[in-house]
N, C-alpha and C. Protein backbone atom coordinates (compact mmCIF):
# COMPACT_ATOMS: atom_id res chain seq x y z
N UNK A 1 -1.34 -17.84 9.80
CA UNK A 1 -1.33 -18.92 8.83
C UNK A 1 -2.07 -20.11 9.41
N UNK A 2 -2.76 -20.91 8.22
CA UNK A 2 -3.36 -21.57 9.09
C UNK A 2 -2.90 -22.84 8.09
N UNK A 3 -2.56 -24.23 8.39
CA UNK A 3 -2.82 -25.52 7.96
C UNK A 3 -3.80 -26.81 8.54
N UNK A 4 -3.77 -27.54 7.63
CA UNK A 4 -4.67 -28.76 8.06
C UNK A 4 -3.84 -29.68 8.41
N UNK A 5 -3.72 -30.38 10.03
CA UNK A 5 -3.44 -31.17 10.13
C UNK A 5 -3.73 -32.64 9.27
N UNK A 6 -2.67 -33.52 9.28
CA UNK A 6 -2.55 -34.84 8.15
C UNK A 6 -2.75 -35.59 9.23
N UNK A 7 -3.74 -36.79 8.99
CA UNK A 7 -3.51 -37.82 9.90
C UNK A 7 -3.29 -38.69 9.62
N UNK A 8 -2.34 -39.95 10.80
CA UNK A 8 -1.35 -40.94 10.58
C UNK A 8 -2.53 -41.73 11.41
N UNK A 9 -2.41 -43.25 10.17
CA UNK A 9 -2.83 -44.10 11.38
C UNK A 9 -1.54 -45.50 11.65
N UNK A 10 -1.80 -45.67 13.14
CA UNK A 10 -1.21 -46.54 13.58
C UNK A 10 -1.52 -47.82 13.18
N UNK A 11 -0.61 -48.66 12.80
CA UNK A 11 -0.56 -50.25 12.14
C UNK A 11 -1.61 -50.75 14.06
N UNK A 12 -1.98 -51.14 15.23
CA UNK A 12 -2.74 -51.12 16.03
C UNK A 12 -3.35 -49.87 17.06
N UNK A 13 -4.41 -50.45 17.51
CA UNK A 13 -5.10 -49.80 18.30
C UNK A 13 -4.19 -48.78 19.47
N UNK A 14 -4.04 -47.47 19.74
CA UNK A 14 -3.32 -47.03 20.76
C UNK A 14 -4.11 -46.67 22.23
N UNK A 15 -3.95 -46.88 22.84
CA UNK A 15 -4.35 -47.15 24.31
C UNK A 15 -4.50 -45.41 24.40
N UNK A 16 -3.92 -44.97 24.58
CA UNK A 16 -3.65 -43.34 25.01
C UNK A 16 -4.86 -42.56 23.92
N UNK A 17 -5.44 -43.22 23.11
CA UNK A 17 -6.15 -42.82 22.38
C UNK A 17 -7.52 -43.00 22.59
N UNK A 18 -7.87 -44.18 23.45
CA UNK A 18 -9.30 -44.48 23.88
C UNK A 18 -9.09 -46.09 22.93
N UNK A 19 -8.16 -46.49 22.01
CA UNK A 19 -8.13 -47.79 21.32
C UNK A 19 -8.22 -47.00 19.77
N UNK A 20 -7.93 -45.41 19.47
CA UNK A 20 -8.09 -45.06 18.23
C UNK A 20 -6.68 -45.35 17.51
N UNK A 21 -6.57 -45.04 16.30
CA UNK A 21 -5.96 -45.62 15.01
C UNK A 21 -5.29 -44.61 14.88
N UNK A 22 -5.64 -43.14 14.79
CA UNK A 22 -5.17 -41.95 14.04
C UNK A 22 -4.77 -40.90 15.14
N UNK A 23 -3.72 -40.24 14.57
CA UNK A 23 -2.68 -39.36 15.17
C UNK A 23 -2.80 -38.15 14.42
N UNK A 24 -3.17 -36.89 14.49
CA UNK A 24 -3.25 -35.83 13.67
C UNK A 24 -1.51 -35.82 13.84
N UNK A 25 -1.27 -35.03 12.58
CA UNK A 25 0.45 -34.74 12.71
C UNK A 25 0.69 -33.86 11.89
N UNK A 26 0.77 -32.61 12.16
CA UNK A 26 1.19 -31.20 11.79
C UNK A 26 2.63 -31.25 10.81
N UNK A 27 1.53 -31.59 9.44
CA UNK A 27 2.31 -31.15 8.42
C UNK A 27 2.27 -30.02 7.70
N UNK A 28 3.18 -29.31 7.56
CA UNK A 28 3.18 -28.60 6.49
C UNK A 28 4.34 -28.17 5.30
N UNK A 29 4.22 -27.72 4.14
CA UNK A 29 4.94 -27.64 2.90
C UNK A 29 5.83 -26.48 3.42
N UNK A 30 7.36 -27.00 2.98
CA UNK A 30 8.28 -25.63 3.37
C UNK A 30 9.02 -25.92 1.81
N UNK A 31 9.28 -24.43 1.39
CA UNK A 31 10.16 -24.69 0.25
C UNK A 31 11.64 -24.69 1.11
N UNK A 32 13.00 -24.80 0.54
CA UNK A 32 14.54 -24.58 0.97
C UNK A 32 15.04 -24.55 -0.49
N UNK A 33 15.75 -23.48 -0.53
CA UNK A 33 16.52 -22.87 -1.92
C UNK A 33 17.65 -22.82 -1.17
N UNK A 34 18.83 -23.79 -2.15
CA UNK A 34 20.14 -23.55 -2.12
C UNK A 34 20.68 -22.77 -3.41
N UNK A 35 21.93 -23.46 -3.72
CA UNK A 35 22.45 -22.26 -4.97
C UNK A 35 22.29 -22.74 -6.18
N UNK A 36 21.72 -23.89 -5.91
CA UNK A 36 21.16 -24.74 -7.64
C UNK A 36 19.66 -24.75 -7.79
N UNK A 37 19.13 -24.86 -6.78
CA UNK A 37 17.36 -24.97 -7.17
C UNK A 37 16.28 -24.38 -5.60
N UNK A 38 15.84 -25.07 -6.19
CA UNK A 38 14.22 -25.14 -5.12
C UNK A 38 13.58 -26.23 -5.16
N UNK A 39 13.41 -26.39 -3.93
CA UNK A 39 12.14 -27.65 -3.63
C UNK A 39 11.47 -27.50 -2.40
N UNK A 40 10.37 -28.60 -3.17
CA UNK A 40 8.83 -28.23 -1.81
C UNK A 40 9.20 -29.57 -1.14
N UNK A 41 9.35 -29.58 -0.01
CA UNK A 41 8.93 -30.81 1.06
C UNK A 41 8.02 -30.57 2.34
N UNK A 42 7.39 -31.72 2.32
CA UNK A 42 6.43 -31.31 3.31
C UNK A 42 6.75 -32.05 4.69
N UNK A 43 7.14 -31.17 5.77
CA UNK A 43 8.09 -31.48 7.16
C UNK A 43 7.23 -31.46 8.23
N UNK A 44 7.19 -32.41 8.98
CA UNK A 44 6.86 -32.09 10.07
C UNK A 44 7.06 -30.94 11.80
N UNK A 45 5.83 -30.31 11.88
CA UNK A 45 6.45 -29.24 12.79
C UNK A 45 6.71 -30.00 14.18
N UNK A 46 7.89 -29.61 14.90
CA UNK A 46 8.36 -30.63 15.94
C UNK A 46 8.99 -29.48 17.20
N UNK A 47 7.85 -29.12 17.72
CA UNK A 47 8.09 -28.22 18.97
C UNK A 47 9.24 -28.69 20.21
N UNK A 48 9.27 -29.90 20.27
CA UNK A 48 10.42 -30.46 20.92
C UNK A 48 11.89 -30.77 20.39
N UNK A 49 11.77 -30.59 19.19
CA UNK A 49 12.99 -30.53 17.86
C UNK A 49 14.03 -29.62 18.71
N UNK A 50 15.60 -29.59 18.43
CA UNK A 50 16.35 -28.36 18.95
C UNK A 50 16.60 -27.90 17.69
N UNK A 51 16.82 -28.77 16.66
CA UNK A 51 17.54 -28.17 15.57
C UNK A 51 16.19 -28.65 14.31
N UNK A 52 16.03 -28.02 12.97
CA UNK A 52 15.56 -28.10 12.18
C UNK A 52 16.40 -29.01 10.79
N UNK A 53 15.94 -30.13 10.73
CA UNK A 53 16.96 -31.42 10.09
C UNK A 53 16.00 -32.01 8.62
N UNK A 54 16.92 -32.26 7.38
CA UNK A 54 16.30 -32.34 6.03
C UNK A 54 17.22 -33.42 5.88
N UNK A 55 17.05 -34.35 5.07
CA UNK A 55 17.83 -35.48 4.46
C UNK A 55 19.22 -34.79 3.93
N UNK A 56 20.21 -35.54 4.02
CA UNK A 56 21.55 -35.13 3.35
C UNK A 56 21.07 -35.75 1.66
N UNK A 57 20.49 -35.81 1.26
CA UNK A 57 19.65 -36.30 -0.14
C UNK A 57 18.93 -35.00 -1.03
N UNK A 58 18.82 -34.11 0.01
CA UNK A 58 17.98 -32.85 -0.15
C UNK A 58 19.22 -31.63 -0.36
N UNK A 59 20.45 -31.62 0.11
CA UNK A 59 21.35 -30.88 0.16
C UNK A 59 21.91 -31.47 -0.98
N UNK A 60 22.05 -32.30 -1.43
CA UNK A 60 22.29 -32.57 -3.17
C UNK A 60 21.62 -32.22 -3.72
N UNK A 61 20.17 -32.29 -3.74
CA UNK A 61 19.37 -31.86 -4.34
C UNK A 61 19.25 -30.16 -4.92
N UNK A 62 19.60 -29.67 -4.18
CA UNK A 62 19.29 -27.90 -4.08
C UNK A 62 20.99 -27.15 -4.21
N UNK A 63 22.03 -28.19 -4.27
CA UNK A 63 23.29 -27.34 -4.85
C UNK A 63 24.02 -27.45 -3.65
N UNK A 64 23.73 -27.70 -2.80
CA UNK A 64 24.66 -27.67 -1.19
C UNK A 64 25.89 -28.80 -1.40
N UNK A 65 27.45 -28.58 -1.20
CA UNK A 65 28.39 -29.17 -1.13
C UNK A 65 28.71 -29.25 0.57
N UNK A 66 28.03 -30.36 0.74
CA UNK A 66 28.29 -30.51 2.46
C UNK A 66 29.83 -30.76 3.39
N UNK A 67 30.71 -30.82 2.12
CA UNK A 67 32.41 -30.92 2.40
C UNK A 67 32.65 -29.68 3.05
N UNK A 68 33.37 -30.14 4.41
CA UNK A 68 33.63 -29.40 5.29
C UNK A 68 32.56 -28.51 6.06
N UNK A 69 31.53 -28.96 5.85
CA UNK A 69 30.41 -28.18 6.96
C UNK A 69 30.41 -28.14 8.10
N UNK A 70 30.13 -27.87 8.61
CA UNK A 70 30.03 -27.58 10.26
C UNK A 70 29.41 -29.00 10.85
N UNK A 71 29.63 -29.62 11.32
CA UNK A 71 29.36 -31.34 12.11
C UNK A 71 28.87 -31.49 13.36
N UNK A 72 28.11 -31.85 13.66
CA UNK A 72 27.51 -32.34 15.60
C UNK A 72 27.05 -33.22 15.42
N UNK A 73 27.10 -33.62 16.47
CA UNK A 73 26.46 -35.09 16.75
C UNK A 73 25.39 -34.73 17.61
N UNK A 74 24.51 -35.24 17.07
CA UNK A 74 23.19 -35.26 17.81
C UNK A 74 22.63 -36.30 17.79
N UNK A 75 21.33 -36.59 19.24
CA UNK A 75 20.62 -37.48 19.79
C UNK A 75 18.95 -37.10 19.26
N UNK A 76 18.62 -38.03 18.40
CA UNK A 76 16.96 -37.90 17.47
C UNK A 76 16.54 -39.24 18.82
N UNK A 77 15.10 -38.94 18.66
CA UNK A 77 14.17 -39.76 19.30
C UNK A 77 14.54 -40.78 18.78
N UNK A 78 14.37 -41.80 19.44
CA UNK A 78 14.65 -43.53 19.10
C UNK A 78 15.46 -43.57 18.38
N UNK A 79 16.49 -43.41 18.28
CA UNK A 79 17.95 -43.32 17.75
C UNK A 79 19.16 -43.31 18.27
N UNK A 80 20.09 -43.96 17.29
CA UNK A 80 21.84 -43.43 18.33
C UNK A 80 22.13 -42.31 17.74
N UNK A 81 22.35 -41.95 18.49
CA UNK A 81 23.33 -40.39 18.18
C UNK A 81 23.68 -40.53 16.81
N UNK A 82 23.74 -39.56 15.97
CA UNK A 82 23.56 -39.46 14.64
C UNK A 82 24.93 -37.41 14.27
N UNK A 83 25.89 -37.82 13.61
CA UNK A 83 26.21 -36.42 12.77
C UNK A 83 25.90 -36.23 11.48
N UNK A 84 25.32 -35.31 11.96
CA UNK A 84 24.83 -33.85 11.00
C UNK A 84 25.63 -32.77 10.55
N UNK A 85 25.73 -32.19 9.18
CA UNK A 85 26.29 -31.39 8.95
C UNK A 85 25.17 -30.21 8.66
N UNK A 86 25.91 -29.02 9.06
CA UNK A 86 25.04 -28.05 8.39
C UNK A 86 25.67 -26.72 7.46
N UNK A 87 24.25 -26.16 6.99
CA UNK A 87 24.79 -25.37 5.94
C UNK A 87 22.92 -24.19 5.96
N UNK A 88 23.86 -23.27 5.65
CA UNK A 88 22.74 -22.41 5.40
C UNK A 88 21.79 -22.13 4.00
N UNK A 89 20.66 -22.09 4.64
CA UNK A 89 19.87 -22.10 3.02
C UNK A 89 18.72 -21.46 3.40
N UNK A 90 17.90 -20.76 2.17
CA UNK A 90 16.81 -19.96 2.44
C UNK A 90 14.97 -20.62 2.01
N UNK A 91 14.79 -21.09 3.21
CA UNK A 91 13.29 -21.45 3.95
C UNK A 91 11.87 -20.78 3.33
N UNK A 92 11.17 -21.32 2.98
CA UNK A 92 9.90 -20.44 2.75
C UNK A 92 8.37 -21.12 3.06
N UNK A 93 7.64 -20.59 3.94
CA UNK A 93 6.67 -20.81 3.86
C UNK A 93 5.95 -20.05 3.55
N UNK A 94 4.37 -20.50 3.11
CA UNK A 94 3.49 -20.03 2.65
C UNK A 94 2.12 -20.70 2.74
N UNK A 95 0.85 -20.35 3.35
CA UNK A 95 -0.39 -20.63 3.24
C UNK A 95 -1.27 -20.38 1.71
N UNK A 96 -0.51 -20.01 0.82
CA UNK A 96 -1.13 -18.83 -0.44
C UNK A 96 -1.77 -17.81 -0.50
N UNK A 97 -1.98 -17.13 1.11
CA UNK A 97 -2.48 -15.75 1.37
C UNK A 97 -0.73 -15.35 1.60
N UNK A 98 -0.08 -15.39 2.90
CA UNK A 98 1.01 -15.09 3.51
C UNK A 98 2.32 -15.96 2.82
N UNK A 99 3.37 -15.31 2.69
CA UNK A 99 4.66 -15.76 2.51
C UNK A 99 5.64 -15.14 3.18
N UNK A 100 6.87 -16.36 3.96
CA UNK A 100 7.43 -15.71 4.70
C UNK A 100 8.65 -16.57 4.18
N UNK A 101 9.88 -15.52 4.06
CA UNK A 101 11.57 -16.39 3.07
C UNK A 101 12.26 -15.80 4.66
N UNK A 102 13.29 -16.59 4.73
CA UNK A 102 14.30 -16.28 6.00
C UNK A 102 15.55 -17.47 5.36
N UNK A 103 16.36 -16.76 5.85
CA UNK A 103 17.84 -17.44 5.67
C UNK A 103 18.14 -18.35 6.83
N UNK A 104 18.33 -19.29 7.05
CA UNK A 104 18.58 -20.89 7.90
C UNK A 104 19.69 -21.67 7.98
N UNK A 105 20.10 -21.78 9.03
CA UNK A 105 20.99 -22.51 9.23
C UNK A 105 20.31 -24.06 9.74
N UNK A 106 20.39 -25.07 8.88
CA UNK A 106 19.47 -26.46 8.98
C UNK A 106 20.87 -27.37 8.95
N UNK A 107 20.46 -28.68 9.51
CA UNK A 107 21.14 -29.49 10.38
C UNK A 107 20.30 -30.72 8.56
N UNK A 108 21.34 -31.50 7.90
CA UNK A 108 21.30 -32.44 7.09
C UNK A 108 22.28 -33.83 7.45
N UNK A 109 20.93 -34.59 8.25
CA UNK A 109 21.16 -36.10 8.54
C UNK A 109 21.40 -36.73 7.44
N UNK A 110 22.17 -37.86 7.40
CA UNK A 110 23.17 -39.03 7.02
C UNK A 110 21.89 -40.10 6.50
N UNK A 111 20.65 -39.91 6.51
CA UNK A 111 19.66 -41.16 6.64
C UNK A 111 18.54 -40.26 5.58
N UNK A 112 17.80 -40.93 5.06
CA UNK A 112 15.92 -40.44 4.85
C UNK A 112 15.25 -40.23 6.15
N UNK A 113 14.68 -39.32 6.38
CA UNK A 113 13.47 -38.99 7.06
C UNK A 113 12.06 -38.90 6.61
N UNK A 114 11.09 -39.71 7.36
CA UNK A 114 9.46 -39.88 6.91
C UNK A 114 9.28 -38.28 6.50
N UNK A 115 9.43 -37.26 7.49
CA UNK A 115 9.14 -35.85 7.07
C UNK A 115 10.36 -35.41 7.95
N UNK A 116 11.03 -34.51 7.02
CA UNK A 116 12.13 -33.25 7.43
C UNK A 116 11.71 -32.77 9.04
N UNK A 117 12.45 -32.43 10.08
CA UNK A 117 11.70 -31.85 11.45
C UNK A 117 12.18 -30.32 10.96
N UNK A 118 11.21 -29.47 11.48
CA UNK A 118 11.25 -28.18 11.74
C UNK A 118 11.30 -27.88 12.82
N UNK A 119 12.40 -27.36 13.38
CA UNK A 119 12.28 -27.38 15.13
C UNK A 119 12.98 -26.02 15.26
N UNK A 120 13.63 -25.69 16.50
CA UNK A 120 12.99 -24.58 16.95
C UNK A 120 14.41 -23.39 16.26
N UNK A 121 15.44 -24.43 16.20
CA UNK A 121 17.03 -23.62 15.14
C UNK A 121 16.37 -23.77 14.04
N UNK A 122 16.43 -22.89 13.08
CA UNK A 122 16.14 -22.73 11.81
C UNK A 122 15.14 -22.37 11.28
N UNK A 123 13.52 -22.79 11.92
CA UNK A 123 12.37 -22.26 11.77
C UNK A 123 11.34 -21.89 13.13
N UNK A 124 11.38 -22.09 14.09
CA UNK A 124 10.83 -21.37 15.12
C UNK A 124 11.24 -20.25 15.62
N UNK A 125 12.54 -20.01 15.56
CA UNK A 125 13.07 -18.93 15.76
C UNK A 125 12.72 -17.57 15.12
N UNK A 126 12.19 -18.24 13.78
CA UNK A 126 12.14 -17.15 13.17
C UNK A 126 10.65 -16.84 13.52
């Protein structure tokens, strides 16, 4: 499969860049089907991710009743420690040549996220 990196530019110049603006950042479109719907969001892939995390906004969205889910507390980059509940739901990507569905156990933060992380529980694994 192949995607096009999206690029971000930085509000200033970044040093580590030579003084450039733009950050390629590996997006791509994942569907997640719970027991009410489907939706496309487009997540960022996050090789350093442990767990694969979607807005608790998105688990309303798709039919998920997050009462009594499974809970951890976890530590996100530049953040305090944050609990997450999770719940299983079925993942899909696709380039429009290849499609690949797998069943997921995903981690739904308390906050909005710029892009959903895909990390290495829930979609690298597979």
């Amino acid at each position: 499969m192949k995607f096009a990196y999206l690029l971000g530019t930085a509000s200033q110049p970044i040093p580590s860049l030579g003084g450039g603006r733009q950050r390629p950042r590996p997006i791509v479109p994942v569907g997640i089907t719970g027991p009410a719907s489907f939706c496309l969001r487009d997540c960022l892939l996050d090789s350093g991710a442990d767990d694969t995390l979607f807005p608790e906004s998105l688990a309303t969205t798709v039919g998920l009743n997050l009462t009594g889910a499974p809970a951890l507390r976890i530590q996100l980059a530049g953040r305090s420690p944050v609990t997450c509940r999770y719940a299983t739901v079925t993942l899909r990507l696709t380039d429009g040549i290849e499609t690949f569905d797998w069943d997921a156990t995903v981690g739904f933060a308390p906050f909005a996220l710029p892009f959903p992380l895909l990390g290495y529980a829930g979609f690298f694994e597979y």
